[in-house]
PDB file of N, CA and C in Angstrom:
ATOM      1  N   UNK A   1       0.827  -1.196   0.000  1.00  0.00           N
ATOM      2  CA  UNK A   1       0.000   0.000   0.000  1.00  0.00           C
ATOM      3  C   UNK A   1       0.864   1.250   0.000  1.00  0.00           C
ATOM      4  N   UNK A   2       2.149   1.396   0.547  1.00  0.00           N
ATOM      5  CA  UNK A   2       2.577   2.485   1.014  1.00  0.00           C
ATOM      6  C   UNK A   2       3.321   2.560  -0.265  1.00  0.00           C
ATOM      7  N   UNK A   3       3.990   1.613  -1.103  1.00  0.00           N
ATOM      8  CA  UNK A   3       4.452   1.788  -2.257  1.00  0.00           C
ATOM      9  C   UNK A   3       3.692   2.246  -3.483  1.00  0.00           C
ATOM     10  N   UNK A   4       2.471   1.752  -3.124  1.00  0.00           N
ATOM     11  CA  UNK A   4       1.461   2.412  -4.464  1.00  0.00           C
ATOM     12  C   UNK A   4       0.890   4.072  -4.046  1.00  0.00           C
ATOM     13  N   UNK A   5       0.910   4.321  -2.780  1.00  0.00           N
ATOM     14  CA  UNK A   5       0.865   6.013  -2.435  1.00  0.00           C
ATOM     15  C   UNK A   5       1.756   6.568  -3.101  1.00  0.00           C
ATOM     16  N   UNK A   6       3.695   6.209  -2.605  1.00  0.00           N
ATOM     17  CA  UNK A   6       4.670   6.853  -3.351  1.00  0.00           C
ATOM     18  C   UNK A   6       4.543   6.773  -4.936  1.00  0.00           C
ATOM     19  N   UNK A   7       4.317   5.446  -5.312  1.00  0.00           N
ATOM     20  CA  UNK A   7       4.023   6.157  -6.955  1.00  0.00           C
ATOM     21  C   UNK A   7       3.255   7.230  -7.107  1.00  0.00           C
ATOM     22  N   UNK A   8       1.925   7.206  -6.846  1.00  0.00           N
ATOM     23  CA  UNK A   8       1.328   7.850  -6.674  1.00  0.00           C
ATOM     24  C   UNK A   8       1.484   9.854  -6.739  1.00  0.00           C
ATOM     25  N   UNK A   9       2.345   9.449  -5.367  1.00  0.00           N
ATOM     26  CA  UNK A   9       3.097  11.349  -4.863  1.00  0.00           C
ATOM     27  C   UNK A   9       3.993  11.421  -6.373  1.00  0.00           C
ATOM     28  N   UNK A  10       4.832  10.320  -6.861  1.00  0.00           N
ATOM     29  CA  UNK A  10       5.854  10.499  -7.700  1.00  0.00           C
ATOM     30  C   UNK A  10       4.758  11.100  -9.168  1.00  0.00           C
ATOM     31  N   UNK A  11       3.746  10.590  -9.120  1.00  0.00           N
ATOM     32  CA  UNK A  11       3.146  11.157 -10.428  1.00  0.00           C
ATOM     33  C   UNK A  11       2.562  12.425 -10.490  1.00  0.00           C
ATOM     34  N   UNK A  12       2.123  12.765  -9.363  1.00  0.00           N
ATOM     35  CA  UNK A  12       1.604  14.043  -9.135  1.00  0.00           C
ATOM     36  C   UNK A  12       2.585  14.857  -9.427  1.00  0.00           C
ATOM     37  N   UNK A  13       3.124  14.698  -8.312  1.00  0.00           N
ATOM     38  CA  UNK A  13       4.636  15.790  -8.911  1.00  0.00           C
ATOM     39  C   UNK A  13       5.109  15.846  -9.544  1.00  0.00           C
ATOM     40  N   UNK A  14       5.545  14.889 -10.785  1.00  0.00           N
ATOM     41  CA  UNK A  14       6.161  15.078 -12.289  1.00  0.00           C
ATOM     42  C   UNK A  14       5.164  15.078 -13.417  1.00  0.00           C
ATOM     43  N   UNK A  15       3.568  15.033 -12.936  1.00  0.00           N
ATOM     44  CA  UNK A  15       3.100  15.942 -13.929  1.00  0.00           C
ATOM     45  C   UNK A  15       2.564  17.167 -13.498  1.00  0.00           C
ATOM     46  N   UNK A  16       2.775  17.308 -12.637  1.00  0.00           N
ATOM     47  CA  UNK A  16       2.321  19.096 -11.933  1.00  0.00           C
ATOM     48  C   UNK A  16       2.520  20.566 -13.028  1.00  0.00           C
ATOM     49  N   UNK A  17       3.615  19.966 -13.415  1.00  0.00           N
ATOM     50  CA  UNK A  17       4.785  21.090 -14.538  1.00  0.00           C
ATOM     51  C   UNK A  17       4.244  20.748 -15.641  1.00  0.00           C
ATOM     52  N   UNK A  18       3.606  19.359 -16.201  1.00  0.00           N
ATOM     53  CA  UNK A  18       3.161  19.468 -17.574  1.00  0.00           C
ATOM     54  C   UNK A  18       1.423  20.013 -17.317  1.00  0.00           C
ATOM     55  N   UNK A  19       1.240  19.804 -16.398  1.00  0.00           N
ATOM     56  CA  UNK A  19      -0.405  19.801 -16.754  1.00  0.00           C
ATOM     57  C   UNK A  19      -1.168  21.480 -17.116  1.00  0.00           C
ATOM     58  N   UNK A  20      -1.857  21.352 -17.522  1.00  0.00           N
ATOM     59  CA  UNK A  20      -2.370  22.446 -17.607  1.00  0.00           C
ATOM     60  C   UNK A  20      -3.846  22.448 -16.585  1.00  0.00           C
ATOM     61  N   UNK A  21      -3.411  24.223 -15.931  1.00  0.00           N
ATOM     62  CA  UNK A  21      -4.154  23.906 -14.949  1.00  0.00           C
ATOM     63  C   UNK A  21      -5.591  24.457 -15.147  1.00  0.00           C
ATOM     64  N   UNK A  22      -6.641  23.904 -14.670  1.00  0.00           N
ATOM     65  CA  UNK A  22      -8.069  23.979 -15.348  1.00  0.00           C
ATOM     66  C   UNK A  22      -8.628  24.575 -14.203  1.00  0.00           C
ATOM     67  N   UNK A  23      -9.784  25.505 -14.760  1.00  0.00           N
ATOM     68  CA  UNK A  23     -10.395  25.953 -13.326  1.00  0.00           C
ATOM     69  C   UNK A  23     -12.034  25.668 -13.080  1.00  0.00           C
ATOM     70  N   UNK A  24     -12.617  25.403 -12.165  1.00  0.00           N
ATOM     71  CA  UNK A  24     -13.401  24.536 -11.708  1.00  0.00           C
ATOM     72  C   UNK A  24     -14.395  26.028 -10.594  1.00  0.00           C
ATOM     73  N   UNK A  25     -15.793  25.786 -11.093  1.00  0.00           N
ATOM     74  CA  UNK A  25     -16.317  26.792 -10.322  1.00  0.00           C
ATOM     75  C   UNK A  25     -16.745  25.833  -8.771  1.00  0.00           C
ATOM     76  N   UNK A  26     -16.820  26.608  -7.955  1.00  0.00           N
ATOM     77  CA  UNK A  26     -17.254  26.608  -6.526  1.00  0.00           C
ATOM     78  C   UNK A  26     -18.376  26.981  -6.377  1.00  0.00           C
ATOM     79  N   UNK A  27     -19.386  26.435  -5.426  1.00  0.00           N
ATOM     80  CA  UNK A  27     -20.559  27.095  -5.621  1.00  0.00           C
ATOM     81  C   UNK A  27     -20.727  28.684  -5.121  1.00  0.00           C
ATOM     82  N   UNK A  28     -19.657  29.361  -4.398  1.00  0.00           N
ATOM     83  CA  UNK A  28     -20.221  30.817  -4.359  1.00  0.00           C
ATOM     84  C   UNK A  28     -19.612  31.281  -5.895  1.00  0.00           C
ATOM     85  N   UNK A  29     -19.442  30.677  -7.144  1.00  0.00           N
ATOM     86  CA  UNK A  29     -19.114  31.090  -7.883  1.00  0.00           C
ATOM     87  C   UNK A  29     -17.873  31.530  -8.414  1.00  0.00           C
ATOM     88  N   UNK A  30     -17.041  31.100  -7.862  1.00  0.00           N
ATOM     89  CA  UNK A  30     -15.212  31.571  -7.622  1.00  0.00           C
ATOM     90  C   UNK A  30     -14.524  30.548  -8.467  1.00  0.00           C
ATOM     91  N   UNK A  31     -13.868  30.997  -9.090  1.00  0.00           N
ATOM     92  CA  UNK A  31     -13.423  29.720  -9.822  1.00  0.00           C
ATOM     93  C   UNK A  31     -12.007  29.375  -9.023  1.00  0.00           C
ATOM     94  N   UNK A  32     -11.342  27.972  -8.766  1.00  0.00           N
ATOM     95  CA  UNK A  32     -10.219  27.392  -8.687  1.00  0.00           C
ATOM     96  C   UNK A  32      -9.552  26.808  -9.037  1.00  0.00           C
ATOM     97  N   UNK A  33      -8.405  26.992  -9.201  1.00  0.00           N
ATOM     98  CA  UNK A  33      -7.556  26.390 -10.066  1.00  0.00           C
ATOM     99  C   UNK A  33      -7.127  25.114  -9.528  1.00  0.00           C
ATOM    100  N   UNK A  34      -7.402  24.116 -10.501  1.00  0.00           N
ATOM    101  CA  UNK A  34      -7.026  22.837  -9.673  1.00  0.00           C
ATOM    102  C   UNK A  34      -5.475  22.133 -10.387  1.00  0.00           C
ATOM    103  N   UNK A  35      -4.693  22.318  -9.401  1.00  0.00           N
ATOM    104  CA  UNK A  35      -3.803  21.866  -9.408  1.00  0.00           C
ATOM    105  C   UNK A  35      -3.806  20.631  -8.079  1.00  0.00           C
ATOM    106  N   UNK A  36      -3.173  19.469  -8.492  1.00  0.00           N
ATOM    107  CA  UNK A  36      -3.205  18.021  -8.245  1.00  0.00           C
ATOM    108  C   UNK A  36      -1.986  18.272  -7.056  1.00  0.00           C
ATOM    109  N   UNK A  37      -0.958  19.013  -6.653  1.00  0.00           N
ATOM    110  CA  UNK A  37      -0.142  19.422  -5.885  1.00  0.00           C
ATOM    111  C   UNK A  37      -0.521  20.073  -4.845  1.00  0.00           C
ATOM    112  N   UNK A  38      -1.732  20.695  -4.641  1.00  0.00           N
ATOM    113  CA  UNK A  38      -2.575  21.218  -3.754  1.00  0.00           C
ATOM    114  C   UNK A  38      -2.362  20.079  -2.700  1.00  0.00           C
ATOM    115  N   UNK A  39      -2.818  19.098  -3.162  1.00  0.00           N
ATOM    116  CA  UNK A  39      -2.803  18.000  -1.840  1.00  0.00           C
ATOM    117  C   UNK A  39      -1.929  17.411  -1.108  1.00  0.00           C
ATOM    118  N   UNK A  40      -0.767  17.619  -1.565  1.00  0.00           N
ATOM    119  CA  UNK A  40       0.372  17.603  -1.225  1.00  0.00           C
ATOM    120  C   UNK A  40       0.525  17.432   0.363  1.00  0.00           C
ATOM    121  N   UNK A  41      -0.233  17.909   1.265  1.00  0.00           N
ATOM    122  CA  UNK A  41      -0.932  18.239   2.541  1.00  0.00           C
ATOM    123  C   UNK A  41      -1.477  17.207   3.037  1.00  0.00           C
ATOM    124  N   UNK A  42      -1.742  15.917   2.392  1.00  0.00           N
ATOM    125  CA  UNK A  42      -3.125  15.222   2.365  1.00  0.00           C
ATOM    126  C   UNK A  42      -1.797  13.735   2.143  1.00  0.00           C
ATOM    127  N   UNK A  43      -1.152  13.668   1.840  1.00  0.00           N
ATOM    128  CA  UNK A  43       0.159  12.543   1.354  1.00  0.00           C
ATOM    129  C   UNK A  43       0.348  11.569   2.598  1.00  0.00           C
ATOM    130  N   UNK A  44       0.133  12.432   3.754  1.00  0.00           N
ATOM    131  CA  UNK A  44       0.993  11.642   4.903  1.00  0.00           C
ATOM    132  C   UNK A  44      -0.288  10.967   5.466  1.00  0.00           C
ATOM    133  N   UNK A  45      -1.398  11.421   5.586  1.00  0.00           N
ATOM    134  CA  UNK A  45      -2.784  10.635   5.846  1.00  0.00           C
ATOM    135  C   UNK A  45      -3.576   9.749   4.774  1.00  0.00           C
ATOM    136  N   UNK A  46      -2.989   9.892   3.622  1.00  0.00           N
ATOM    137  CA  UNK A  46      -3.273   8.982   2.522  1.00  0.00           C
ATOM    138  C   UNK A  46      -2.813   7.810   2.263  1.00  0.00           C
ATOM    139  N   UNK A  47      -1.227   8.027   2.905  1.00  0.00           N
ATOM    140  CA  UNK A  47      -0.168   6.550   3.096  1.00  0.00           C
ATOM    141  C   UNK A  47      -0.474   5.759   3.976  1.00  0.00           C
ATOM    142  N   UNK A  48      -1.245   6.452   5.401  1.00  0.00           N
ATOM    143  CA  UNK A  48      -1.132   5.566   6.401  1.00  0.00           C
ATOM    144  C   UNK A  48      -2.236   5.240   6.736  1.00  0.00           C
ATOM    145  N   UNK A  49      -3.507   6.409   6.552  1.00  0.00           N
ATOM    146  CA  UNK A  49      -4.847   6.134   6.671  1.00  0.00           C
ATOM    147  C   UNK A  49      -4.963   6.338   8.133  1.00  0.00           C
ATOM    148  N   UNK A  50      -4.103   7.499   8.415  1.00  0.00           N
ATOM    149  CA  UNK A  50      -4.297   7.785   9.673  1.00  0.00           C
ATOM    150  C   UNK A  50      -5.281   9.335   9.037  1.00  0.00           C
ATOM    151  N   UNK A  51      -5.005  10.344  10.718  1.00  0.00           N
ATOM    152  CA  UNK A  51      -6.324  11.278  10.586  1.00  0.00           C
ATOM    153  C   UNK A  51      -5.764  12.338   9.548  1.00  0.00           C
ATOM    154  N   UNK A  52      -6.412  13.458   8.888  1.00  0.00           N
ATOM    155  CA  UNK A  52      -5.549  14.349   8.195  1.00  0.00           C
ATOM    156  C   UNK A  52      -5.638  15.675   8.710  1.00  0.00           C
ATOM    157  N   UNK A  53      -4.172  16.498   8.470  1.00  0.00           N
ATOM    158  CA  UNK A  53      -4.576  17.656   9.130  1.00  0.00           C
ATOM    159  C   UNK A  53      -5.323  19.044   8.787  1.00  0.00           C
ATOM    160  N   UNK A  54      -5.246  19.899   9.227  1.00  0.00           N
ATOM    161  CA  UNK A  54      -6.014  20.527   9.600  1.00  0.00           C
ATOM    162  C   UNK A  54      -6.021  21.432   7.787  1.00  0.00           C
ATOM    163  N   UNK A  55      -4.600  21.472   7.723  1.00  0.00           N
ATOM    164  CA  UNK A  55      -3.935  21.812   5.950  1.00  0.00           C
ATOM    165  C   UNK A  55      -4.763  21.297   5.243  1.00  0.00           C
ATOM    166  N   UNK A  56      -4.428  19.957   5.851  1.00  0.00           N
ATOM    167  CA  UNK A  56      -4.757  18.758   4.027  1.00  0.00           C
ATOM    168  C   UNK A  56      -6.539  19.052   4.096  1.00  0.00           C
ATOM    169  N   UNK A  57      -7.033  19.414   5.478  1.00  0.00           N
ATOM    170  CA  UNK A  57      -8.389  19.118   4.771  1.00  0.00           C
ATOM    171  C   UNK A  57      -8.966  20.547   4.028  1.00  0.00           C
ATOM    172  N   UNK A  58      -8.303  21.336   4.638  1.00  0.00           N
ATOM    173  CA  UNK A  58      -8.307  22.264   3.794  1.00  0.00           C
ATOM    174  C   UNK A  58      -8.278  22.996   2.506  1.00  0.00           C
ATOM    175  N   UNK A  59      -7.337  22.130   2.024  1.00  0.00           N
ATOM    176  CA  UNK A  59      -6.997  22.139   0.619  1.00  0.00           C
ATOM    177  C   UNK A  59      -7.525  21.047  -0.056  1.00  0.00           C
ATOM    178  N   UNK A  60      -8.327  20.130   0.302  1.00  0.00           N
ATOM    179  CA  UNK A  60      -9.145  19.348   0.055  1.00  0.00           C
ATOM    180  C   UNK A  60     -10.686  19.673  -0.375  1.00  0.00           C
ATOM    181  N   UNK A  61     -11.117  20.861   1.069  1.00  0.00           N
ATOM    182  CA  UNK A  61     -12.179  21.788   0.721  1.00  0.00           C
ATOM    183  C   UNK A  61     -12.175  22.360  -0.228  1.00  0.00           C
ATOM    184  N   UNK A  62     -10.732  23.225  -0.415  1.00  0.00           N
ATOM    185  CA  UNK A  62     -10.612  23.966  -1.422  1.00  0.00           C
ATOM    186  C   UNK A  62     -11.050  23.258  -2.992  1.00  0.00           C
ATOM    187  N   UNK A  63     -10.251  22.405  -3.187  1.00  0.00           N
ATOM    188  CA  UNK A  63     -10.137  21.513  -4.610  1.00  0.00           C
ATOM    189  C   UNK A  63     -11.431  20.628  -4.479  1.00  0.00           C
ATOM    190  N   UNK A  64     -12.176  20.483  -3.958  1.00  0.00           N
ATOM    191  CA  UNK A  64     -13.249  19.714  -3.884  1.00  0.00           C
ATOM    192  C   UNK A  64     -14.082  19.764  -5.652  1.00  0.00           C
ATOM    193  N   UNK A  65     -14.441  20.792  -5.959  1.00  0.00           N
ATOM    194  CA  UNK A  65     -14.575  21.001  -7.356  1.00  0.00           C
ATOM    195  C   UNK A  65     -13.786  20.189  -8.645  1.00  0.00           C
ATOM    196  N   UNK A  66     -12.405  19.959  -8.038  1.00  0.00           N
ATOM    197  CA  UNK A  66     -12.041  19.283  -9.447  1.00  0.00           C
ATOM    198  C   UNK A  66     -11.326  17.720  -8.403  1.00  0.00           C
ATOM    199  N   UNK A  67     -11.902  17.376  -7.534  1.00  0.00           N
ATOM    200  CA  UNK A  67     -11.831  16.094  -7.572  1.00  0.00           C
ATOM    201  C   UNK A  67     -11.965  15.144  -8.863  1.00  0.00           C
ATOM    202  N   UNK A  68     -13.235  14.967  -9.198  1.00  0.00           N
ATOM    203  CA  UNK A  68     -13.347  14.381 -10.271  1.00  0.00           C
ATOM    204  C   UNK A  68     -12.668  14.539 -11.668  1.00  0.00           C
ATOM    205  N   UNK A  69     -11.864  15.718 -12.000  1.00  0.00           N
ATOM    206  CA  UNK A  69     -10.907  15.404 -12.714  1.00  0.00           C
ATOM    207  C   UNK A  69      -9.776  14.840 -12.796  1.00  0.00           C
ATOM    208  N   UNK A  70      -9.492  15.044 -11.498  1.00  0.00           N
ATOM    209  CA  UNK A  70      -7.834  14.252 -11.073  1.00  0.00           C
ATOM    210  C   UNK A  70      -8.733  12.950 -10.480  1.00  0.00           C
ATOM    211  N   UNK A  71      -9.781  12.249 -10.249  1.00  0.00           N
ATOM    212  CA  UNK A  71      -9.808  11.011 -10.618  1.00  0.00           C
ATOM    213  C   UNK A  71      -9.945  10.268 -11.736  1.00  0.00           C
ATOM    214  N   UNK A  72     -10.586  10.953 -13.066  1.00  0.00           N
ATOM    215  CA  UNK A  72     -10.267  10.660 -14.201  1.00  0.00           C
ATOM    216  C   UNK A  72      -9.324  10.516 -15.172  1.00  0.00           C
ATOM    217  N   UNK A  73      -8.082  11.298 -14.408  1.00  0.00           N
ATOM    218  CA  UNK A  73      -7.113  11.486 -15.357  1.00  0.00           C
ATOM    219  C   UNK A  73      -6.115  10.023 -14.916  1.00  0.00           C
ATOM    220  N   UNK A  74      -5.634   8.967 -16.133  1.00  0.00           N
ATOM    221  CA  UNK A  74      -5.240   8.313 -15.809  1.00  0.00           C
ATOM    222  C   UNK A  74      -3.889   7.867 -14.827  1.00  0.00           C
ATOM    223  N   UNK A  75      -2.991   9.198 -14.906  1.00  0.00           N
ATOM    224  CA  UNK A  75      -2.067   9.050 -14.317  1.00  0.00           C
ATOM    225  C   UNK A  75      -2.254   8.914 -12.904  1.00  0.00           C
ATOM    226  N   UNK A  76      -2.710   9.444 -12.070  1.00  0.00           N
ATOM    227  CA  UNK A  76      -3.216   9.407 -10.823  1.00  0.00           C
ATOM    228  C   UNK A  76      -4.246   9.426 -10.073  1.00  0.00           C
ATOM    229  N   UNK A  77      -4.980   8.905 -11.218  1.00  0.00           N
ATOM    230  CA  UNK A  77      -6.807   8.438 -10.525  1.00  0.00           C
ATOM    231  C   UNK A  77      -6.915   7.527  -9.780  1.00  0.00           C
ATOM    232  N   UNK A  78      -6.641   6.877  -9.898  1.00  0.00           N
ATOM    233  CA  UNK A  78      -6.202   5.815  -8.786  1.00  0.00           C
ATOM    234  C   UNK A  78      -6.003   6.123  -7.597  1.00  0.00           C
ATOM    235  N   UNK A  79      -4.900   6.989  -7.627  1.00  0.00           N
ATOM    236  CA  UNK A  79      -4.326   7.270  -5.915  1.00  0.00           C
ATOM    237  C   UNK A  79      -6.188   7.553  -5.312  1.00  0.00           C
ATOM    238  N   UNK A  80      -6.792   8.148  -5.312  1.00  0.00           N
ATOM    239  CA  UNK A  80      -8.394   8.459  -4.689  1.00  0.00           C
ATOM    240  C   UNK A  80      -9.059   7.113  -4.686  1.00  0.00           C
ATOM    241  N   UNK A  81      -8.937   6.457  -5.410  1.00  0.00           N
ATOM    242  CA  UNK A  81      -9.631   4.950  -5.241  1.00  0.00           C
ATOM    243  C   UNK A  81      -9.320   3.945  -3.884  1.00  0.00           C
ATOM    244  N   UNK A  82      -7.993   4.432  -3.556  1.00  0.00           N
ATOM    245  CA  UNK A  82      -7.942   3.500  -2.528  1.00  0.00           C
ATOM    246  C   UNK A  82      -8.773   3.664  -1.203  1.00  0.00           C
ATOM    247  N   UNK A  83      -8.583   2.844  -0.138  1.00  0.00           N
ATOM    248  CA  UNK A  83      -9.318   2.988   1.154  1.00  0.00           C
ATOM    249  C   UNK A  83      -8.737   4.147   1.560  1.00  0.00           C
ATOM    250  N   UNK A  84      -7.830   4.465   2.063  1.00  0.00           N
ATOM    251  CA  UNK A  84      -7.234   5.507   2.524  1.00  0.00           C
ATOM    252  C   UNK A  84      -7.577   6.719   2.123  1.00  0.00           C
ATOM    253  N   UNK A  85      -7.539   7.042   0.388  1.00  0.00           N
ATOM    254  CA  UNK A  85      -8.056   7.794   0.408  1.00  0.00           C
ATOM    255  C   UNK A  85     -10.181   8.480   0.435  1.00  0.00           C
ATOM    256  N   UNK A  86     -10.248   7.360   0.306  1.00  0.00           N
ATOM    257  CA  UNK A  86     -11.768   7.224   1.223  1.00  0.00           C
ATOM    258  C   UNK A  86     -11.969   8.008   2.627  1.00  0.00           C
ATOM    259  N   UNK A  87     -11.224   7.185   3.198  1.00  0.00           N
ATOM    260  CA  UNK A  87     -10.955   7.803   4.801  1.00  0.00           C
ATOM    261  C   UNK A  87     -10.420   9.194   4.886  1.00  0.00           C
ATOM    262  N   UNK A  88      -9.535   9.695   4.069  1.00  0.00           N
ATOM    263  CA  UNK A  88      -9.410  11.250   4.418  1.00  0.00           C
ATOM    264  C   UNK A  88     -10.157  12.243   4.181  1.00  0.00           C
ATOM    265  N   UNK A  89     -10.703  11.273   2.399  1.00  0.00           N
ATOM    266  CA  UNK A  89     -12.302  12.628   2.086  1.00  0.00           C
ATOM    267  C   UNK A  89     -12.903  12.687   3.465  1.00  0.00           C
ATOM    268  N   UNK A  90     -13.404  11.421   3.436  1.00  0.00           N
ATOM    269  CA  UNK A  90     -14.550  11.321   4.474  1.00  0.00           C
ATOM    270  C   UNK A  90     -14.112  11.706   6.167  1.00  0.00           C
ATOM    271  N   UNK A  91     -12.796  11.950   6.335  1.00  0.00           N
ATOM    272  CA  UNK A  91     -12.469  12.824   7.555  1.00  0.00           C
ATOM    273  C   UNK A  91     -12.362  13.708   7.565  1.00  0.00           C
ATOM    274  N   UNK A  92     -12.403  14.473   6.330  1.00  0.00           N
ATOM    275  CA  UNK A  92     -12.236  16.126   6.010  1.00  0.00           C
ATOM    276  C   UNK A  92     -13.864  16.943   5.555  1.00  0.00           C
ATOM    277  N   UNK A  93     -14.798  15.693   6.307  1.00  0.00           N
ATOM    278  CA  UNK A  93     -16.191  16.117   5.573  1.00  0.00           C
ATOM    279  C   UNK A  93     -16.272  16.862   4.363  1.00  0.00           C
ATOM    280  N   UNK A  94     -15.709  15.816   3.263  1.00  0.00           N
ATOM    281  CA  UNK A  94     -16.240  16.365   1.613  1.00  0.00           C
ATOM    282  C   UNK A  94     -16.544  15.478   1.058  1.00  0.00           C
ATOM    283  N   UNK A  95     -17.714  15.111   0.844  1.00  0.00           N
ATOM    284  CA  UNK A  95     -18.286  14.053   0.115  1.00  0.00           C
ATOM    285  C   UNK A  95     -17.594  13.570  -0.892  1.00  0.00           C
ATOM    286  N   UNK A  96     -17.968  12.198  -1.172  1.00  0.00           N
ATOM    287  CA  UNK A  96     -16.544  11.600  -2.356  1.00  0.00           C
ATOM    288  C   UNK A  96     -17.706  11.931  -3.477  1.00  0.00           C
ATOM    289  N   UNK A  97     -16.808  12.525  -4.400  1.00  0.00           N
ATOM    290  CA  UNK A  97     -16.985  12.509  -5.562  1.00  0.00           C
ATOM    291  C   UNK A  97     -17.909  11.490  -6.719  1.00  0.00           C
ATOM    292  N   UNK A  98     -19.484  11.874  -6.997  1.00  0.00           N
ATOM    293  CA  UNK A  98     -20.028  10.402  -7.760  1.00  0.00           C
ATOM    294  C   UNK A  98     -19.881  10.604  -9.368  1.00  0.00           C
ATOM    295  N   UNK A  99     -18.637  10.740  -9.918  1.00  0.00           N
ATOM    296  CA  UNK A  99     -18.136  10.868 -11.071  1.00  0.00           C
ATOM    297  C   UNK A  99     -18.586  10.338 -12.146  1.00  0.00           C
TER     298      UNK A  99
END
């Protein structure tokens, strides 16, 4: 498990620089830019499936809007599929994504 997180971090971060970043409205209407590095915050409670902090859920809130793109995109859709990351949506009260 902890080896398929680090791939995981390893893909985010080496496509961070290629991706182009897309922006995603919020419901007060604000758009955000979702960048997949945002979560970056969210890495150390995703590996272990322990609690997340106070950051990661934050920036979790924030990006909540383009969840569902960075689970579609093949390089790192996955990483959200696992249990773990189940457990951090759902400890950071943001509903998982029904894509």
């Amino acid at each position: 498990m902890k080896f398929t997180g680090a791939i995981c971090i390893s893909f985010v971060i080496a496509l961070v620089s290629s991706l182009a970043w897309t922006n995603a409205t919020v419901e007060e209407g604000i758009k955000v830019a979702c960048v997949p590095a945002e979560l970056k915050p969210c890495t150390p409670a995703g590996l272990t499936g322990g609690t997340p902090s106070t950051e990661c859920c934050g920036k979790l809130k924030e990006q909540e809007s383009c969840l569902c793109s960075y689970m579609k995109n093949p390089a790192f859709g996955h990483c959200f599929k696992t249990p773990n990351a189940h457990k951090v949506i759902a400890a950071c009260s943001v509903a998982y994504p029904a894509c």
